[in-house]
C-alpha atoms as a PDB file:
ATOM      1  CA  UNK A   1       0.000   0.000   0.000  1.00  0.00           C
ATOM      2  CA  UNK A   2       2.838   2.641   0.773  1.00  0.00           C
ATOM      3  CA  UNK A   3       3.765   2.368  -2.552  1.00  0.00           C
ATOM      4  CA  UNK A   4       0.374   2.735  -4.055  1.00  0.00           C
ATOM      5  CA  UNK A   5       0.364   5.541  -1.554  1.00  0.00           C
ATOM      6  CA  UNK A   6       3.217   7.077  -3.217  1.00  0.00           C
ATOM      7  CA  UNK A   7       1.805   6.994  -6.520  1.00  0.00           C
ATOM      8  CA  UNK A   8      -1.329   8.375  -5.586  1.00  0.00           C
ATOM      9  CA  UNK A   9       0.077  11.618  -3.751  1.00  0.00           C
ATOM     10  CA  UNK A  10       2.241  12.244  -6.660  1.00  0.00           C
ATOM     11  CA  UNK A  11      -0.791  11.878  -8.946  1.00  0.00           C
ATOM     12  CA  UNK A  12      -2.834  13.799  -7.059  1.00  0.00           C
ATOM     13  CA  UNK A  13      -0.440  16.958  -6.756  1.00  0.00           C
ATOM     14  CA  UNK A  14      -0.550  16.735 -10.675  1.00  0.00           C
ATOM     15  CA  UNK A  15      -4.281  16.952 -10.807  1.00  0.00           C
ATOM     16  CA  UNK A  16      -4.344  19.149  -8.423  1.00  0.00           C
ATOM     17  CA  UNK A  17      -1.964  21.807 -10.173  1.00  0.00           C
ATOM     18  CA  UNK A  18      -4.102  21.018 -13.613  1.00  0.00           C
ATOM     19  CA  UNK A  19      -7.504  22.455 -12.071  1.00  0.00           C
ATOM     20  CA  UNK A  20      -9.480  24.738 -10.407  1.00  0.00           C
ATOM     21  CA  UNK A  21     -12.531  22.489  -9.080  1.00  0.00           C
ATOM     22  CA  UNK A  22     -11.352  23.203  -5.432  1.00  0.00           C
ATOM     23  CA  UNK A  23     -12.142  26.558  -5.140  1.00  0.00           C
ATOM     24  CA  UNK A  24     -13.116  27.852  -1.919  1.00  0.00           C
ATOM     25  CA  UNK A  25     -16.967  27.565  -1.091  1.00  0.00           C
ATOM     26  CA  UNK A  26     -18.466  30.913   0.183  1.00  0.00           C
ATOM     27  CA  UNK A  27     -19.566  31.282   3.869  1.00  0.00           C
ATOM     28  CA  UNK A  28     -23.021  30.986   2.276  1.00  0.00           C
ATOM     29  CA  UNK A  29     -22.830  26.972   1.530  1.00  0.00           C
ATOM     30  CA  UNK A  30     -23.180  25.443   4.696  1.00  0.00           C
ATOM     31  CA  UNK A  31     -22.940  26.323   8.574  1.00  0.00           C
ATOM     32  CA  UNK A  32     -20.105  24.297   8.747  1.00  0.00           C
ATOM     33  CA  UNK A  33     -18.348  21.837   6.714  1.00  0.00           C
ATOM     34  CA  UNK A  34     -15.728  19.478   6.363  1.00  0.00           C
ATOM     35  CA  UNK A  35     -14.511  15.496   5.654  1.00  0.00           C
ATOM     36  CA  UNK A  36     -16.349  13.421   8.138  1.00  0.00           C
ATOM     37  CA  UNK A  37     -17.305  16.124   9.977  1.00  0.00           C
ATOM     38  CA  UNK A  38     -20.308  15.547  12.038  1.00  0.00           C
ATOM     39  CA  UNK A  39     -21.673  19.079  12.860  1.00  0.00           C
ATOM     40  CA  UNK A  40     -21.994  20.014   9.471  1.00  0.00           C
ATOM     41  CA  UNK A  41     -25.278  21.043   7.934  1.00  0.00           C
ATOM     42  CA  UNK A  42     -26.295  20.804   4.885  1.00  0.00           C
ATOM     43  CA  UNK A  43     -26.790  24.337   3.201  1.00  0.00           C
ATOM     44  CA  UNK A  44     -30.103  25.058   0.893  1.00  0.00           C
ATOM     45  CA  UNK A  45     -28.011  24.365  -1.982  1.00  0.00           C
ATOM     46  CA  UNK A  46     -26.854  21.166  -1.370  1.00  0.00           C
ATOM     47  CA  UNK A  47     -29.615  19.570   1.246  1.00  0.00           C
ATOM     48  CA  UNK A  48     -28.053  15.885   0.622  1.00  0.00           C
ATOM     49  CA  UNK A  49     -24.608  15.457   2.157  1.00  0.00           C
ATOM     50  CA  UNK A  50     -22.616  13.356   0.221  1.00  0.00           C
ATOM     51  CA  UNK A  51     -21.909   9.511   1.032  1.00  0.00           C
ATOM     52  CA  UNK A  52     -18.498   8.551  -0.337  1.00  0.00           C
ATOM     53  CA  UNK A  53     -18.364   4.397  -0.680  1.00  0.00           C
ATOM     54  CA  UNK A  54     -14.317   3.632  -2.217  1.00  0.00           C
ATOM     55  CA  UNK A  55     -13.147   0.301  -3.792  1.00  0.00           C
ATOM     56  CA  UNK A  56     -11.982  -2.737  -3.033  1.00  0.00           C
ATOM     57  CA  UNK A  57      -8.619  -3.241  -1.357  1.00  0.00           C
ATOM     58  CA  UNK A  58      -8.585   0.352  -1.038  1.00  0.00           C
ATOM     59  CA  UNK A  59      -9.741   2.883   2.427  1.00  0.00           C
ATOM     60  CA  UNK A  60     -12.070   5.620   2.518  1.00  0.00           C
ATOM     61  CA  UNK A  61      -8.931   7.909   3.093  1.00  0.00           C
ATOM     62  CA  UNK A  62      -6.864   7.170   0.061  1.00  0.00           C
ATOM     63  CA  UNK A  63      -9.746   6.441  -2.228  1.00  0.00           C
ATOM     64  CA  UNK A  64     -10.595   9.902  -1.824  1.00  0.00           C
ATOM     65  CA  UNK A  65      -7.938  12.077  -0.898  1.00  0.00           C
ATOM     66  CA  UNK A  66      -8.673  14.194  -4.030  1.00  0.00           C
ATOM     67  CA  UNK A  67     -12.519  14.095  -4.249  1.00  0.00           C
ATOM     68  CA  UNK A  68     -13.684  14.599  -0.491  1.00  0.00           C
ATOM     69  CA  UNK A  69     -11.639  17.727  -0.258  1.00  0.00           C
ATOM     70  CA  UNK A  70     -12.948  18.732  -3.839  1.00  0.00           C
ATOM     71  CA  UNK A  71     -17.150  18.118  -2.698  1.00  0.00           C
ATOM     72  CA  UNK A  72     -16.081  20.078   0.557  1.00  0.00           C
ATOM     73  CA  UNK A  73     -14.879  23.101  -1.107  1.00  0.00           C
ATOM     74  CA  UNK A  74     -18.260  22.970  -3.235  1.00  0.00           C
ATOM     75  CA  UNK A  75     -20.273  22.870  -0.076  1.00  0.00           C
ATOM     76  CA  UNK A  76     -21.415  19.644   0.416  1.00  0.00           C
ATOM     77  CA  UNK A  77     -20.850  17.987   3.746  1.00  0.00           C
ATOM     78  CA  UNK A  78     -18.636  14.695   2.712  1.00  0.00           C
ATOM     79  CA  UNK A  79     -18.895  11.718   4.742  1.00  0.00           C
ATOM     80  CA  UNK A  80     -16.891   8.247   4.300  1.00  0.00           C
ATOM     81  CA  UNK A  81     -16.182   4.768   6.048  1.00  0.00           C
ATOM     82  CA  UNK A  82     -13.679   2.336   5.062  1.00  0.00           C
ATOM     83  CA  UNK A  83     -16.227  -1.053   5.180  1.00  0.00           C
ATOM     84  CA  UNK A  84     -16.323  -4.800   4.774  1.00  0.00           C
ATOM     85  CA  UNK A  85     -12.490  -5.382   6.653  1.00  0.00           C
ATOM     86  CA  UNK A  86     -11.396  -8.562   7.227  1.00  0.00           C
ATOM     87  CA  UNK A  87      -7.487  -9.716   8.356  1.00  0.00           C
ATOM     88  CA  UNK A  88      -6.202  -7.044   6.866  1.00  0.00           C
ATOM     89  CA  UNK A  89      -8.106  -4.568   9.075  1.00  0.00           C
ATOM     90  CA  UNK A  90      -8.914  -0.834   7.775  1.00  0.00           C
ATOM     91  CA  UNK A  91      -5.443  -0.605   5.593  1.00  0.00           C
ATOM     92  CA  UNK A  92      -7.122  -2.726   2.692  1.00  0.00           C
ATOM     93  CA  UNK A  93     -11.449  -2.783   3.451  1.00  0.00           C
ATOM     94  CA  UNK A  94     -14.000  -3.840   0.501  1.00  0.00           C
ATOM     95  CA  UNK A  95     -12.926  -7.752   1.394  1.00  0.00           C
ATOM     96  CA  UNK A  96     -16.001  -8.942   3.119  1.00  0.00           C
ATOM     97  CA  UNK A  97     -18.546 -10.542   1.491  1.00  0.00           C
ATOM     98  CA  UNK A  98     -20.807  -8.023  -0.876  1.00  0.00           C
ATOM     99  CA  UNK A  99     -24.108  -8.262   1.219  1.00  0.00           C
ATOM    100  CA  UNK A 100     -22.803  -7.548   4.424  1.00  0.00           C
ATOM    101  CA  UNK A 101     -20.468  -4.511   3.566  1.00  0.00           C
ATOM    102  CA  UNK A 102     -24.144  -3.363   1.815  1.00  0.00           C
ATOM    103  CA  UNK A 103     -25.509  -3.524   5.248  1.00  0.00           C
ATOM    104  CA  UNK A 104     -22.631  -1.882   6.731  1.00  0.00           C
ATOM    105  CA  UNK A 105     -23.415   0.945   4.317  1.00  0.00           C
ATOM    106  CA  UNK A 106     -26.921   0.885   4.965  1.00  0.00           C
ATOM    107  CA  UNK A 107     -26.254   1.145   8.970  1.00  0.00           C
ATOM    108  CA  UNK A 108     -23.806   4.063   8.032  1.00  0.00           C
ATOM    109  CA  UNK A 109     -26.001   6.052   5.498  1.00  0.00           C
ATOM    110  CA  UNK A 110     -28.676   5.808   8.856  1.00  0.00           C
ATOM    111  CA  UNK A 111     -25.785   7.376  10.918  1.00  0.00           C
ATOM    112  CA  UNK A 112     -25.641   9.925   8.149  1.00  0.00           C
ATOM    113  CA  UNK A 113     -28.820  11.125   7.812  1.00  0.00           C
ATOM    114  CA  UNK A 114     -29.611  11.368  11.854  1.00  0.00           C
ATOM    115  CA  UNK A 115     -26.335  13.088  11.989  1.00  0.00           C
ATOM    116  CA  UNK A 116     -27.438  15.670   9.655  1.00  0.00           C
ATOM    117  CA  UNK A 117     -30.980  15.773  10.002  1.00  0.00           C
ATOM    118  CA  UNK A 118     -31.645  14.946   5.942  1.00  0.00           C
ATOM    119  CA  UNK A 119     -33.718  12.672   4.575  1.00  0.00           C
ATOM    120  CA  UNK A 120     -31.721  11.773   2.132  1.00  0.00           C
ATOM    121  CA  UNK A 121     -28.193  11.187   0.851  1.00  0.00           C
ATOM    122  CA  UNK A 122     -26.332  11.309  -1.996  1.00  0.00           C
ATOM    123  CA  UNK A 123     -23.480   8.568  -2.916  1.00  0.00           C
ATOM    124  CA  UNK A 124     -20.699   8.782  -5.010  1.00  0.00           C
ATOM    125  CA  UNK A 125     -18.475   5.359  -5.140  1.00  0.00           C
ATOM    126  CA  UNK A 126     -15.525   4.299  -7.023  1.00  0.00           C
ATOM    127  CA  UNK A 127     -15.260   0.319  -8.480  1.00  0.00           C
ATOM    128  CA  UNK A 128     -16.494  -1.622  -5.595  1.00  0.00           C
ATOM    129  CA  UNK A 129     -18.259   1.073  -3.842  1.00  0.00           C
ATOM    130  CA  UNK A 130     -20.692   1.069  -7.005  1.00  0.00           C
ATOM    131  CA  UNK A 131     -21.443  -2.313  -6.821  1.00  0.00           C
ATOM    132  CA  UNK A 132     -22.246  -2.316  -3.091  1.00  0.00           C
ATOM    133  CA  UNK A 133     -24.468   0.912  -3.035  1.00  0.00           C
ATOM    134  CA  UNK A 134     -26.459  -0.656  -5.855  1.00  0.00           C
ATOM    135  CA  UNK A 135     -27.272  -3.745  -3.454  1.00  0.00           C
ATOM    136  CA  UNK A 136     -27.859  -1.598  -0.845  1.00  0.00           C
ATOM    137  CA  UNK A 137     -30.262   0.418  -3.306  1.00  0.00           C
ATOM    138  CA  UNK A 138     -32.333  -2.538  -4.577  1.00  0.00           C
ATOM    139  CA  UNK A 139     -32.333  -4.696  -1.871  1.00  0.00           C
ATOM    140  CA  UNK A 140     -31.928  -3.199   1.865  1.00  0.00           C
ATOM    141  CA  UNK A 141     -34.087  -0.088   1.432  1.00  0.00           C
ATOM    142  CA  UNK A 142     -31.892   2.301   0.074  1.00  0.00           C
ATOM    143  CA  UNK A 143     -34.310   3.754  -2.860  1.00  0.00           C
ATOM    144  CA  UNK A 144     -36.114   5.571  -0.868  1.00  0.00           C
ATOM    145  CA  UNK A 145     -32.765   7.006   1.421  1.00  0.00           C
ATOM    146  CA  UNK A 146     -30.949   8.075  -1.801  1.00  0.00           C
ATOM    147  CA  UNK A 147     -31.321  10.828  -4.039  1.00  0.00           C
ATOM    148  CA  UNK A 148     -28.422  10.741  -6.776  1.00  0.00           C
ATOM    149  CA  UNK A 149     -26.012   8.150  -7.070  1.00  0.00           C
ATOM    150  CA  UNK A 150     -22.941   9.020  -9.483  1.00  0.00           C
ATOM    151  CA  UNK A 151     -20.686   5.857  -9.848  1.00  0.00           C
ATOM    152  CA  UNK A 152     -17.426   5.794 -11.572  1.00  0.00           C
ATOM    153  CA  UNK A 153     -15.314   2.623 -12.357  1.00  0.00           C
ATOM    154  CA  UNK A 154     -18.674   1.058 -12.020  1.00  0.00           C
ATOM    155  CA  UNK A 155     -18.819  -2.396 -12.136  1.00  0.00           C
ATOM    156  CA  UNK A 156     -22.070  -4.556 -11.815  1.00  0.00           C
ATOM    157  CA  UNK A 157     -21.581  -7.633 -13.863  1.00  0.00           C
ATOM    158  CA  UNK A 158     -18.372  -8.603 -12.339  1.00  0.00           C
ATOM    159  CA  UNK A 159     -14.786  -9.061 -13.300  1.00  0.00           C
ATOM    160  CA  UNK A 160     -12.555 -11.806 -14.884  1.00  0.00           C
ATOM    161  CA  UNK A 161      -9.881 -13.429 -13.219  1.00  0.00           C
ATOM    162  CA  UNK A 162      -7.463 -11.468 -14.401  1.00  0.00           C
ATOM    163  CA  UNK A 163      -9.186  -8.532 -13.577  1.00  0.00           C
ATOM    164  CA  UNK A 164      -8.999  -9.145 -10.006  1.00  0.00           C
ATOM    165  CA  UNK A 165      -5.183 -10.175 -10.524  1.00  0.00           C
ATOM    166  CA  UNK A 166      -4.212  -6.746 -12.082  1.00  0.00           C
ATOM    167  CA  UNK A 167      -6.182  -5.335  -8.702  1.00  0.00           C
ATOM    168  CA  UNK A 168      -4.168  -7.571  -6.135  1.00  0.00           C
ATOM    169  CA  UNK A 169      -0.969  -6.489  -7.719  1.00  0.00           C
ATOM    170  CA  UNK A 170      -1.428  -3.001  -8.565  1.00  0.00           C
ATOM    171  CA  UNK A 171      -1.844  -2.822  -4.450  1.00  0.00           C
ATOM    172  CA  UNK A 172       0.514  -5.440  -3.529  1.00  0.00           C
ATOM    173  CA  UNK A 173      -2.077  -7.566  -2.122  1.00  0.00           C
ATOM    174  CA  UNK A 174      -1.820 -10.854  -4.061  1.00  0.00           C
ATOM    175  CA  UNK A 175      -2.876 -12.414  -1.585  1.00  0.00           C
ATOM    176  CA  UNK A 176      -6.252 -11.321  -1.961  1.00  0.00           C
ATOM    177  CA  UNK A 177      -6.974 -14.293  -4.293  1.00  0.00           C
ATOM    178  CA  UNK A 178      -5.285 -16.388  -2.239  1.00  0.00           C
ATOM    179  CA  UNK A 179      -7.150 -16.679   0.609  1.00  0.00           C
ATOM    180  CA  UNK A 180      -6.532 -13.771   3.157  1.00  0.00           C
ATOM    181  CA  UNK A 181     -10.182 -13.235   3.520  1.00  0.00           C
ATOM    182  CA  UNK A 182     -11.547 -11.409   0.698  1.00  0.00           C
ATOM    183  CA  UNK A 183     -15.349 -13.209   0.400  1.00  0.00           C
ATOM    184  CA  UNK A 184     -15.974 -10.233  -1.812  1.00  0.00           C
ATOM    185  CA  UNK A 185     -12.907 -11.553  -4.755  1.00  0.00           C
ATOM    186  CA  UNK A 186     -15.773 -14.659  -5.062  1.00  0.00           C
ATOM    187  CA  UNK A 187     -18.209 -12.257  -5.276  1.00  0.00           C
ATOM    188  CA  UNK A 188     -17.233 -10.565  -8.768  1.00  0.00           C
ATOM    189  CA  UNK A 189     -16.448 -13.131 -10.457  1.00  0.00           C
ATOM    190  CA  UNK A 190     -19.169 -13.526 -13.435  1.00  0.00           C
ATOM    191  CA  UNK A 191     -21.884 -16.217 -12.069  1.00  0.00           C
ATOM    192  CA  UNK A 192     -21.836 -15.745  -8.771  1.00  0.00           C
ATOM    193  CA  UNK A 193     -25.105 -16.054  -6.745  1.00  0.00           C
ATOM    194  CA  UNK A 194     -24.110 -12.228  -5.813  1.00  0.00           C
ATOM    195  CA  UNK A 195     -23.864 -11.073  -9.190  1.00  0.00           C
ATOM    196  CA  UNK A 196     -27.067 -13.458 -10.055  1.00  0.00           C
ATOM    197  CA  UNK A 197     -28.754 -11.487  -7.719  1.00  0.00           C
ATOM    198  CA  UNK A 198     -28.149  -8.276  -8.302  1.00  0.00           C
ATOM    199  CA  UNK A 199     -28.695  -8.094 -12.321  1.00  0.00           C
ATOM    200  CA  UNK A 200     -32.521 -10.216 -11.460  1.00  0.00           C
ATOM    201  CA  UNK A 201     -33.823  -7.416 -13.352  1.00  0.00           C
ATOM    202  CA  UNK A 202     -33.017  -4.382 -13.678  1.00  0.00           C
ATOM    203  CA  UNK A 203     -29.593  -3.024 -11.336  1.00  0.00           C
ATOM    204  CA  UNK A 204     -30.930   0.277 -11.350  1.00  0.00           C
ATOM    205  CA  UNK A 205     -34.601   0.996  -9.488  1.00  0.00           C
ATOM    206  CA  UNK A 206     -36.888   3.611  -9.146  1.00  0.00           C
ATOM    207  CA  UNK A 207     -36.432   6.506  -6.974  1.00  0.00           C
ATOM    208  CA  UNK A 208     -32.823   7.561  -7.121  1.00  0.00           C
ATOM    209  CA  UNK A 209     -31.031   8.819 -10.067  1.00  0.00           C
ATOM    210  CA  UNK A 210     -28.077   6.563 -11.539  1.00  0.00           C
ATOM    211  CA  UNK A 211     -24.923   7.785 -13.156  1.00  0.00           C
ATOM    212  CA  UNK A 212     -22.329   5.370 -14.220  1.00  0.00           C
ATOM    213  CA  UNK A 213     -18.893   6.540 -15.632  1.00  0.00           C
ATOM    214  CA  UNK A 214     -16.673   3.855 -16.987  1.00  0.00           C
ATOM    215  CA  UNK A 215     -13.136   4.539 -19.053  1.00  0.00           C
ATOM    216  CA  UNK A 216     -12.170   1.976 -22.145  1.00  0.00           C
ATOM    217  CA  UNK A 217      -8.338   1.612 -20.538  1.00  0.00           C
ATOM    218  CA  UNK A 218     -10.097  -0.066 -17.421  1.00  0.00           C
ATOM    219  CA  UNK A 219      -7.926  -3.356 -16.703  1.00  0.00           C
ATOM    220  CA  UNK A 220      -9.639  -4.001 -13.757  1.00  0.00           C
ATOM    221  CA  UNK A 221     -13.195  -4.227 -14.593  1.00  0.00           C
ATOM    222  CA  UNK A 222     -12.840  -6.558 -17.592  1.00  0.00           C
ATOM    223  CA  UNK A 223     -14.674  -5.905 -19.881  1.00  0.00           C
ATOM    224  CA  UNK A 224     -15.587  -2.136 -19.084  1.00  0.00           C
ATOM    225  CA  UNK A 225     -18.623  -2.868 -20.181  1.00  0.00           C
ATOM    226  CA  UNK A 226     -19.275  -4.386 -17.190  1.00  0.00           C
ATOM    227  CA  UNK A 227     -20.098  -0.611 -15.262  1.00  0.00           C
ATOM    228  CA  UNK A 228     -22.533   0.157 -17.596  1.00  0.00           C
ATOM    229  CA  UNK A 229     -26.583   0.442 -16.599  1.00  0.00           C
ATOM    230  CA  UNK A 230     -29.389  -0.766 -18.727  1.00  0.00           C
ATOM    231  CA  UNK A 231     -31.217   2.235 -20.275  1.00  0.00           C
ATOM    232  CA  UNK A 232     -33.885   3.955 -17.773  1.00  0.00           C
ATOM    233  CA  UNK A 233     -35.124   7.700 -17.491  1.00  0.00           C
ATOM    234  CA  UNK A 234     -33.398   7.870 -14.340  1.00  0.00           C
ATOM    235  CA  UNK A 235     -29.967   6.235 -15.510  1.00  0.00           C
ATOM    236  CA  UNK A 236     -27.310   8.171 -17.130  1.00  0.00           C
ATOM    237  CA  UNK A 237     -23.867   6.078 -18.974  1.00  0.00           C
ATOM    238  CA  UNK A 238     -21.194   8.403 -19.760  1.00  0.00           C
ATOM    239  CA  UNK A 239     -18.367   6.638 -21.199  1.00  0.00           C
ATOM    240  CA  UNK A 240     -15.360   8.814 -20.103  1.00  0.00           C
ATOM    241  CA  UNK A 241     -13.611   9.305 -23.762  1.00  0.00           C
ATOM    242  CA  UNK A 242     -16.449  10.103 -25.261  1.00  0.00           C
ATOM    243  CA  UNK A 243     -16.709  13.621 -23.076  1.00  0.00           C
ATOM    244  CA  UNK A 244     -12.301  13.834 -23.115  1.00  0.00           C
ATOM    245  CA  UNK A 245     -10.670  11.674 -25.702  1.00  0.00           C
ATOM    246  CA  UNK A 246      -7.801  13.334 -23.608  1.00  0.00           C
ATOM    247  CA  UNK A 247      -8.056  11.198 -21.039  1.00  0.00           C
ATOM    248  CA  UNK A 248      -6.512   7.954 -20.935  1.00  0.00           C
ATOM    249  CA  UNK A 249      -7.018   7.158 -16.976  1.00  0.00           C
ATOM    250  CA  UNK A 250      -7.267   3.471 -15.925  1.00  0.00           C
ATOM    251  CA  UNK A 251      -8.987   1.715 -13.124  1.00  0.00           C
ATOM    252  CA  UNK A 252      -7.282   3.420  -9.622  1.00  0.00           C
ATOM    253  CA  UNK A 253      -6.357   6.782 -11.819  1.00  0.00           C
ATOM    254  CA  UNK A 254     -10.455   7.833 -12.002  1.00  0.00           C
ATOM    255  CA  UNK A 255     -10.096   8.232  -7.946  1.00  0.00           C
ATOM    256  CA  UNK A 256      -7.860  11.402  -8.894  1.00  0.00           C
ATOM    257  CA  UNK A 257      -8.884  12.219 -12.379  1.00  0.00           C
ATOM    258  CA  UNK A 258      -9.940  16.058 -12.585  1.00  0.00           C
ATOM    259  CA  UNK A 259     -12.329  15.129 -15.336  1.00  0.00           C
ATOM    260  CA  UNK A 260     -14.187  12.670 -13.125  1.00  0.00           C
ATOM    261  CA  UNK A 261     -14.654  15.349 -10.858  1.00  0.00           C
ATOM    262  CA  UNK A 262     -16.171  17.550 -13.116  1.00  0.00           C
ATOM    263  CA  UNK A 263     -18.408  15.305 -14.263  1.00  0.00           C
ATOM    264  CA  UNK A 264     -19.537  13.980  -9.908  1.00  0.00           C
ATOM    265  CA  UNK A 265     -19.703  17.953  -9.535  1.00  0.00           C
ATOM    266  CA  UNK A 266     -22.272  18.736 -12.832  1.00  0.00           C
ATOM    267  CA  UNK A 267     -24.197  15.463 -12.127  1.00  0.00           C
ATOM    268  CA  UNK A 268     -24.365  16.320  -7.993  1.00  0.00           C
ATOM    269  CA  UNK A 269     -25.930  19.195  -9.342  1.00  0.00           C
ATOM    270  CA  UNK A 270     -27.512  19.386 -12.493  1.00  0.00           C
ATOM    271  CA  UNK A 271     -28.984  22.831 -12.540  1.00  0.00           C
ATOM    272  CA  UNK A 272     -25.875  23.884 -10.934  1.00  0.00           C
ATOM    273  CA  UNK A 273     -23.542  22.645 -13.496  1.00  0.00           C
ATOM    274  CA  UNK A 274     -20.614  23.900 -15.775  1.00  0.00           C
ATOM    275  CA  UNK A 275     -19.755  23.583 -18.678  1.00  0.00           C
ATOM    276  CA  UNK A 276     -17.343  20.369 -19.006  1.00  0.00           C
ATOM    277  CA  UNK A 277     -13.720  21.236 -19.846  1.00  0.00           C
ATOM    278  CA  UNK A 278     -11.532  18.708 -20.956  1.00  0.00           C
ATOM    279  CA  UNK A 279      -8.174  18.379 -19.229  1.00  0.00           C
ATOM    280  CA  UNK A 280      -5.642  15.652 -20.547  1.00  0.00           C
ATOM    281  CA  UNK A 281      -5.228  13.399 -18.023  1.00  0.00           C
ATOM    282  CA  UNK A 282      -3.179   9.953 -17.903  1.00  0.00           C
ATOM    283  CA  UNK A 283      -2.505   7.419 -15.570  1.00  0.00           C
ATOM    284  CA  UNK A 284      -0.564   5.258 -18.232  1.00  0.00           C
ATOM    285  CA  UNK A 285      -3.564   2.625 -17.966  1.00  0.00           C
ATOM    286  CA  UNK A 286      -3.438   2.174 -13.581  1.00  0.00           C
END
C-alpha cells in the first residue's frame, strides 16, 4: 500500500496543479463543513450530504484524498467509512462478502442522515463502492434514502480473473486471491449467486437517479462494459472518452482524475452545473 500511496500523492499533486474544481466555497454553503465532519449542515443548496463508498482493497482515506476535499470546497458535507475489513483490518477494506459490507453501508447512510438531520443522501463510489451501493439500493431499502447516485469505475456484472489479478498487484495484495479473507474476490467473479442477484432485473430501481462513468483503458473491470446500466429515465452512462478523448485514466487513476470530478460535480448538481472542460489526463492505464 505505501507504494500505491506514493503513486497516488504524486498523482494527485498533478491533478491538483491542472484544475481549479477546489475553489473555496463561500460562507453561504453550509454552517459548517468538512470530511467526516459531524456538525456540518447541509446548506439550501446542497440539502443531501454526500456519502463517499471507495473500492476494493482500497480505504475511505486514500480512495478519496482528491474528491472529499474537492465536494467540501463545493459545499457539500462529505462523509466516508472504510467497510467490509477482514485480516487485513482498515489498511485494505471492501474484502467482506458483498451483502454484508451493503448492510454496513446501509447502517452508516442511517448514521448519516440522523447526523445531519436529511432525509436523504447522496453517494458517489468508485469500483467496488458502485457495486455495493447498488445492493444496498435494490435490496436493503436504500431507494427511498438516496437521491443521486454518481458511480465511476462502475462495475455490476463482475470481473474476470485477471481482472482481479491486475487489482491484487497493482496494491501489492496478491494475496487477496489467495485466501486472506476477501469473500468479496468470489463475489465478482461472473456467475456468482451475488452477481445473479443483483442483475434479477433491472440493477438500477426507481427513486434515485443513476450515473455510471466507466473509461475503455479499465484493466480491472474486464470488460468495461461491465459498469454500464441498462437504459432507464433515471440512468445516465457516460463513457469517459467520449466527453475527453484526452483522457486515458485506468482503473485506480479515475479516484484522482480532474475530469471525473467535473463530471460527480455537474451530475451532484444538475442545474448547478458547468460547462465540461476537458483536461488531458493519464494514468498510463493504472
Amino acid at each position: 500500500m505505501a507504494k500505491l500511496r506514493t503513486f497516488l500523492t504524486v498523482l494527485l499533486l498533478s491533478a491538483l496543479a491542472s484544475t481549479t474544481l477546489t475553489t473555496t466555497a463561500s460562507a453561504e454553503t453550509a454552517p459548517t463543513s468538512g470530511w467526516n465532519n459531524w456538525s456540518c449542515r447541509p446548506s439550501t443548496a446542497h440539502p443531501e450530504p454526500v456519502v463517499l463508498v471507495h473500492g476494493m482493497g482500497a480505504n475511505h482515506w486514500d480512495n478519496f484524498l482528491t474528491l472529499a476535499p474537492t465536494l467540501r470546497a463545493n459545499g457539500y458535507c462529505v462523509y466516508s467509512q472504510t467497510y467490509g475489513k477482514t485480516l487485513l483490518g482498515g489498511l485494505a477494506g471492501g474484502l467482506a462478502p458483498m451483502a454484508d459490507s451493503a448492510a454496513e453501508l446501509s447502517t452508516f447512510v442511517d448514521h448519516v442522515r440522523a447526523a445531519t438531520g436529511a432525509a436523504k443522501v447522496d453517494i458517489v463510489g468508485h469500483s467496488e463502492g458502485t457495486t455495493i451501493p447498488a445492493y444496498y439500493m435494490k435490496y436493503l431499502g436504500g431507494s427511498a434514502k438516496v437521491d443521486d447516485f454518481v458511480g465511476f469505475g462502475s462495475n455490476f456484472k463482475g470481473t474476470t480473473l485477471n481482472g482481479l489479478a491486475t487489482l491484487a498487484e497493482a496494491l501489492k495484495l496478491q494475496g487477496l486471491l489467495t485466501g486472506v479473507g476477501c469473500g468479496a474476490c468470489t463475489d465478482y467473479l461472473p456467475g456468482s449467486a451475488f452477481l445473479a442477484k443483483l442483475n434479477d432485473g433491472p440493477v438500477a430501481v426507481p427513486g434515485p437517479t443513476y450515473t455510471s462513468i466507466v473509461t475503455r483503458y479499465d484493466t480491472v473491470v474486464t470488460p468495461y462494459t461491465s459498469g454500464l446500466l441498462a437504459p432507464a429515465p433515471n440512468v445516465t452512462n457516460i463513457v469517459l472518452q467520449d466527453k475527453c478523448g484526452l483522457d486515458s485514466a485506468g482503473h485506480l487513476g479515475l479516484a484522482i482524475d480532474p475530469n471525473i470530478a467535473q463530471l460527480v460535480l455537474n451530475r451532484l448538481d444538475p442545474e448547478g452545473s458547468k460547462p465540461f472542460r476537458c483536461r488531458p489526463f493519464t494514468t498510463l492505464g493504472i
